[in-house]
C-alpha atoms as a PDB file:
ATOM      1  CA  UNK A   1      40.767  27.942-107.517  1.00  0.00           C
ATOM      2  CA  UNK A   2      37.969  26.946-105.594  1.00  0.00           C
ATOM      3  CA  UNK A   3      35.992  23.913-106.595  1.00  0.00           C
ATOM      4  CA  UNK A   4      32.647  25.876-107.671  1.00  0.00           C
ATOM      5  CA  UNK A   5      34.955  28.664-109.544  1.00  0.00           C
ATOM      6  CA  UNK A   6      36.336  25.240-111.681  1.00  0.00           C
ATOM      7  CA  UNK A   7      32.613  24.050-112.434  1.00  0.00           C
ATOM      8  CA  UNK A   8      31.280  27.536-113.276  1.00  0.00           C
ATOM      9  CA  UNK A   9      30.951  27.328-116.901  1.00  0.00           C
ATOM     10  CA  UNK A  10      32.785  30.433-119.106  1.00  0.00           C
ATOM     11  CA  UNK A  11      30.457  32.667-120.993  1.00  0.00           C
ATOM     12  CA  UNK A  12      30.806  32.875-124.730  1.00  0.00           C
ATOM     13  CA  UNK A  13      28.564  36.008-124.837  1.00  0.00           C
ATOM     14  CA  UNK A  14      29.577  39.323-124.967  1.00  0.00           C
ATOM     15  CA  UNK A  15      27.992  42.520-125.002  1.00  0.00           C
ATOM     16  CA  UNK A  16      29.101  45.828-126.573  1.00  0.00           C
ATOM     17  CA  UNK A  17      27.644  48.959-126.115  1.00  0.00           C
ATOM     18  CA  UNK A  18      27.143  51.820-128.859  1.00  0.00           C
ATOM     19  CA  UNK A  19      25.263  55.165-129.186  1.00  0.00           C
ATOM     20  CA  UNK A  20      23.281  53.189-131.128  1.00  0.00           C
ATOM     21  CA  UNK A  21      22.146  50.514-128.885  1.00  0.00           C
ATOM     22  CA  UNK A  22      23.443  47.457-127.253  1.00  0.00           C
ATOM     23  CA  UNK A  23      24.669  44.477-129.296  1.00  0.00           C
ATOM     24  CA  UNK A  24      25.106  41.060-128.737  1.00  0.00           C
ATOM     25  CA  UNK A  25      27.716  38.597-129.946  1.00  0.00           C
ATOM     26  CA  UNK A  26      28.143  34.727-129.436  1.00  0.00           C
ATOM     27  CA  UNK A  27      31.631  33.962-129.509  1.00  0.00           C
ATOM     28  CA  UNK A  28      32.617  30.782-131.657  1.00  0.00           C
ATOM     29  CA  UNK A  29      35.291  28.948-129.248  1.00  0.00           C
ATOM     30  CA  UNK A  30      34.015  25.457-131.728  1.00  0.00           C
ATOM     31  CA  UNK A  31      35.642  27.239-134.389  1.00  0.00           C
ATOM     32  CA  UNK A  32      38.361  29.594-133.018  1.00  0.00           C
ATOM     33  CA  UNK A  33      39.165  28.890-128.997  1.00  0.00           C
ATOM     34  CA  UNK A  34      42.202  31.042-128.923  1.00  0.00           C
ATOM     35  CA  UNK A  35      40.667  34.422-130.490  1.00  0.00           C
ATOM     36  CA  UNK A  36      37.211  33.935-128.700  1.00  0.00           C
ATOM     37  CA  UNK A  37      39.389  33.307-125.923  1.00  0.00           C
ATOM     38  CA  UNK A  38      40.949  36.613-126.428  1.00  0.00           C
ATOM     39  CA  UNK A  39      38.140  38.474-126.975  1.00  0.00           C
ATOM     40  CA  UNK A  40      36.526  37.145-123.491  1.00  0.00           C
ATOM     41  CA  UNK A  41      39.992  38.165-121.612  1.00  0.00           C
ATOM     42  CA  UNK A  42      40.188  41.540-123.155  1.00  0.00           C
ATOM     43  CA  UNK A  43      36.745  42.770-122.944  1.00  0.00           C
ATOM     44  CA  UNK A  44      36.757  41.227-118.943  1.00  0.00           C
ATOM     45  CA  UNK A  45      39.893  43.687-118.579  1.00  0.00           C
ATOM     46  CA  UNK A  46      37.785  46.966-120.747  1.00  0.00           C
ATOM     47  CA  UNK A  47      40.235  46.640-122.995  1.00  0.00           C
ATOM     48  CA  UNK A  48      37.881  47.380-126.326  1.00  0.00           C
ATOM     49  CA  UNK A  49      36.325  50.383-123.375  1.00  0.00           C
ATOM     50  CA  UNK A  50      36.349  53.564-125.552  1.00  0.00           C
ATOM     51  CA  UNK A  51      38.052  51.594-128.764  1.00  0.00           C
ATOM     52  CA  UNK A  52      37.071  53.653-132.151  1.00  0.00           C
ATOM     53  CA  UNK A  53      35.455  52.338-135.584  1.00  0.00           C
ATOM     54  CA  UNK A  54      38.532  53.933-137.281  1.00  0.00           C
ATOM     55  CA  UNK A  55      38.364  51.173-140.753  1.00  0.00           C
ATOM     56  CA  UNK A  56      34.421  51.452-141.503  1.00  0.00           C
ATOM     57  CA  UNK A  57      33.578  50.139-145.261  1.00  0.00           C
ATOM     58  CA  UNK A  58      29.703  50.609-146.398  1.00  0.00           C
ATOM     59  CA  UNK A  59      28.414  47.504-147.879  1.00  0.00           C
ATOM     60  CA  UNK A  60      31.311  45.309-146.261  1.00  0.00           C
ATOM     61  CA  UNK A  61      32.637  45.820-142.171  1.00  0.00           C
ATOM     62  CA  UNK A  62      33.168  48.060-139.445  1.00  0.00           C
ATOM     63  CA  UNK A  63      36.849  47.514-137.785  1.00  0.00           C
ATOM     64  CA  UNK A  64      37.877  48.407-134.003  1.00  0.00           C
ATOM     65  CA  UNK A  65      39.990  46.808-131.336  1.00  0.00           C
ATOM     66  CA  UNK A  66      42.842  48.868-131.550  1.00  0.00           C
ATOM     67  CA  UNK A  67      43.616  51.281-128.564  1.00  0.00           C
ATOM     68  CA  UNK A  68      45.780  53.560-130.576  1.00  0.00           C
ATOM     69  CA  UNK A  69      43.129  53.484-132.762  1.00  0.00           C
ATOM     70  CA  UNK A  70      45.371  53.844-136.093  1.00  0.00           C
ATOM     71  CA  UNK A  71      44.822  50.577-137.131  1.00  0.00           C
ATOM     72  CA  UNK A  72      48.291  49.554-136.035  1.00  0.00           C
ATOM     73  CA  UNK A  73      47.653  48.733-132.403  1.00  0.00           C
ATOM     74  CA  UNK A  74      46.926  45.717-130.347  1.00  0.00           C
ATOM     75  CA  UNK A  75      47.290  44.520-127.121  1.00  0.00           C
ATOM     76  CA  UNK A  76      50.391  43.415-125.048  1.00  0.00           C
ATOM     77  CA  UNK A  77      48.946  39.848-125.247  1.00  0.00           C
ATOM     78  CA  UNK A  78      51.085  38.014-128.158  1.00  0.00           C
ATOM     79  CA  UNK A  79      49.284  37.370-132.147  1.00  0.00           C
ATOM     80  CA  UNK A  80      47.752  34.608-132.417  1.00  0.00           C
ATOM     81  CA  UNK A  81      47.590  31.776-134.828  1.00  0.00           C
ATOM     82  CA  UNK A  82      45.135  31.665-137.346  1.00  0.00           C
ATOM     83  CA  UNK A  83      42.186  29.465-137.202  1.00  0.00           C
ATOM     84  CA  UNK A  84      40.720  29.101-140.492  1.00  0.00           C
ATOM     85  CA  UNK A  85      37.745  27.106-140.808  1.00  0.00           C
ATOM     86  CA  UNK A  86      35.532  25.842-143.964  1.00  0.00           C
ATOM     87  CA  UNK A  87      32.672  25.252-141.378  1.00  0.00           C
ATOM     88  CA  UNK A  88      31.518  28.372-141.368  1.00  0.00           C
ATOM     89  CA  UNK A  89      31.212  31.453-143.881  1.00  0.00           C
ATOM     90  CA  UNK A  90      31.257  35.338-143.023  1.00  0.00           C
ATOM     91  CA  UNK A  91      27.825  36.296-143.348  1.00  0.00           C
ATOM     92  CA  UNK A  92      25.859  39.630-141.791  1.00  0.00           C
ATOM     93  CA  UNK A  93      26.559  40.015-138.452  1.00  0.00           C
ATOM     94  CA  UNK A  94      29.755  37.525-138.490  1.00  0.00           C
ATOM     95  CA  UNK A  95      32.401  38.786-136.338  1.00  0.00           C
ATOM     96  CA  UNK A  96      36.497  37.913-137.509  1.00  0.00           C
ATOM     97  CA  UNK A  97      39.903  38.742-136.245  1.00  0.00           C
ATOM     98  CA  UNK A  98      41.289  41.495-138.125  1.00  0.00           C
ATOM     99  CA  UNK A  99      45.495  40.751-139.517  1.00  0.00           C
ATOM    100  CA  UNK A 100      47.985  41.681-141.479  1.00  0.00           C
ATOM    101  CA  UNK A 101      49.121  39.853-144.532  1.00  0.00           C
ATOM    102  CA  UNK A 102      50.952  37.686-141.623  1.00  0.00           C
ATOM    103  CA  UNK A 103      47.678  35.064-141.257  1.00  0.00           C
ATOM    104  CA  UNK A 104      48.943  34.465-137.683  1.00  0.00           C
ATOM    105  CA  UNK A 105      49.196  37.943-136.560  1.00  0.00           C
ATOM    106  CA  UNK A 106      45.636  38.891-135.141  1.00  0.00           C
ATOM    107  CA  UNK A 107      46.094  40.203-132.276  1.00  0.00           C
ATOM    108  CA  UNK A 108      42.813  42.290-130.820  1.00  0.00           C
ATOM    109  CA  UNK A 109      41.523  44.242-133.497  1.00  0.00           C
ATOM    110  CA  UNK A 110      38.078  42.446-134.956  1.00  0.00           C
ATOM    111  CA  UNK A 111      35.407  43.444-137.498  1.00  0.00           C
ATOM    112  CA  UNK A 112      31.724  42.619-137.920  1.00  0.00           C
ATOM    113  CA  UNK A 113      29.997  42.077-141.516  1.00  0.00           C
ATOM    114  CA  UNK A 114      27.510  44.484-142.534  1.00  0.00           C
ATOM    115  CA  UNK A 115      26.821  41.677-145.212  1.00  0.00           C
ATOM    116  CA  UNK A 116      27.805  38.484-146.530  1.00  0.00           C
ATOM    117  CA  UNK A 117      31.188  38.563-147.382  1.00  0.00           C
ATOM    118  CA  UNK A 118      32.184  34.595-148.011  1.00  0.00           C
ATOM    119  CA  UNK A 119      35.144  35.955-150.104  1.00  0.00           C
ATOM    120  CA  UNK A 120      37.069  35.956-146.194  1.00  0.00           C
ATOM    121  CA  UNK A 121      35.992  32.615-145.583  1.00  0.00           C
ATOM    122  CA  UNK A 122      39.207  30.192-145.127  1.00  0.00           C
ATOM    123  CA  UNK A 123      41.313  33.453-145.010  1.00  0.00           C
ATOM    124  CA  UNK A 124      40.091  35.292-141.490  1.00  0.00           C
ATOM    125  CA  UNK A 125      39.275  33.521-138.177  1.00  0.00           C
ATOM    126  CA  UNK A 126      35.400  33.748-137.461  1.00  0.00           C
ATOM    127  CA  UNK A 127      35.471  34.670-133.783  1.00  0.00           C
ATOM    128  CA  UNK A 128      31.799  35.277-133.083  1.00  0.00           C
ATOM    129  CA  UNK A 129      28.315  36.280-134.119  1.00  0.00           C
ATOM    130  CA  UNK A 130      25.991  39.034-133.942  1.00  0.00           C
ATOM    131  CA  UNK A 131      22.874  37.178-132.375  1.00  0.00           C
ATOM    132  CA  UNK A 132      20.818  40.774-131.630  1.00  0.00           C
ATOM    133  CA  UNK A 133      21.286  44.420-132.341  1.00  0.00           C
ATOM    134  CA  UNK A 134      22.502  44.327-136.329  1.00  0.00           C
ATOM    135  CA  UNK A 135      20.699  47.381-136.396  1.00  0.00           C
ATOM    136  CA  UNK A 136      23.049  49.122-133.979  1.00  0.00           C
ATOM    137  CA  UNK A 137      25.960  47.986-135.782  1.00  0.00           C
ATOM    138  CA  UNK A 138      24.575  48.726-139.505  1.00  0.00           C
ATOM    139  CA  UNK A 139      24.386  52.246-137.913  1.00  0.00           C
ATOM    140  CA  UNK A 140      28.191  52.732-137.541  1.00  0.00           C
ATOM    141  CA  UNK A 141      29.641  55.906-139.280  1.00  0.00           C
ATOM    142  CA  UNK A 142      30.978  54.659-142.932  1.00  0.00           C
ATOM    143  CA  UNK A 143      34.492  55.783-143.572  1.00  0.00           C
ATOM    144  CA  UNK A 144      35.064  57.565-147.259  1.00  0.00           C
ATOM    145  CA  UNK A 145      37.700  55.885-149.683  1.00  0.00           C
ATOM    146  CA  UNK A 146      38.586  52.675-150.398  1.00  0.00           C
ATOM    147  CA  UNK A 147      40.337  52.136-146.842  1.00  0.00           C
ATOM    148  CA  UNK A 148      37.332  53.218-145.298  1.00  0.00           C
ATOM    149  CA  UNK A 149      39.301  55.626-142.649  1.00  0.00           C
ATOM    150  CA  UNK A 150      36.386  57.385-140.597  1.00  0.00           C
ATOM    151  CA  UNK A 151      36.780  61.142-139.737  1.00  0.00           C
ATOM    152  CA  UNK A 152      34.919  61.456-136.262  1.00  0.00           C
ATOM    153  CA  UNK A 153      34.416  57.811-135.777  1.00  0.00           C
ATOM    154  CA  UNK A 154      31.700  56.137-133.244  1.00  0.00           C
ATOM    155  CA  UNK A 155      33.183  54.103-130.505  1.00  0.00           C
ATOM    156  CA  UNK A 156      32.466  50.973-128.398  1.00  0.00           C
ATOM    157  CA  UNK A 157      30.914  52.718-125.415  1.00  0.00           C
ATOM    158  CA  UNK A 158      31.686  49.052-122.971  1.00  0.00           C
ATOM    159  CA  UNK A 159      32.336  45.704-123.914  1.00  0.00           C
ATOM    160  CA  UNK A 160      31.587  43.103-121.228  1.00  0.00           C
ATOM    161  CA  UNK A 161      30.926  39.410-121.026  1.00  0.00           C
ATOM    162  CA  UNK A 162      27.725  38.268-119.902  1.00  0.00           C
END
């Protein structure tokens, strides 16, 4: 690595692009450096490139990351452990690592708030933020059910960091 490559500071911004519009998210590497870590790796690679909305629940998130896009997927990377904070709260727009009931088992899969939901807070890593274009993301197709399982779901058009 050259010299200037080693004093080129890394980008905590990403930007995803839906049918909606484009939407921007400050990752949170102050509060979780391994998952906003991850997220910056994967979407460099297109990972999240085409990834579906398949867990989308009105009032609460909208869930993607997953390339099999069952819910079960992740990437080849291994989980990672959680990194629970009291520092922050989920709030509209917050972005977290989605799990299982393993908290150190997030692996790529993430979901953004469609509104405060502080009930996650100290139980879901807080990756990131949505700094502009809520309104893109409030415009997600809503799944039906309690699950929230979408039947036609929107995708992430690109994901890239900027």
């Amino acid at each position: 690595m050259s010299e200037a490559q080693a004093d080129t500071p890394v980008s905590n911004t990403l930007k995803m692009t839906l049918k909606y519009g484009d939407v921007t998210i400050q990752l949170r590497p102050d509060l979780a450096p391994q998952a906003s870590e991850r997220l910056r790796t994967l979407a460099g690679q297109g990972f999240y490139d085409g990834c579906k909305f398949f867990r989308v629940i009105a009032g609460f998130m909208a869930q993607t990351g997953d390339p099999t896009n069952t819910g079960m997927g992740g990437s080849k990377l291994p989980n990672l452990p959680a990194e629970f904070t009291q520092d922050a709260s989920f709030l509209t727009g917050t972005v977290g690592m989605a799990r299982t009931s393993d908290p150190d088992s997030a692996n790529s899969q993430f979901f953004i708030c469609f509104a405060p939901s502080t009930f996650l807070d100290g139980q879901y890593t807080i990756v990131g933020q949505v700094t502009a274009g809520i309104d893109a993301v409030q415009q997600i197709k809503k799944g039906t059910g309690s699950n929230g399982q979408v039947q036609d779901p929107d995708s992430i058009i690109k994901m890239v960091v900027v």
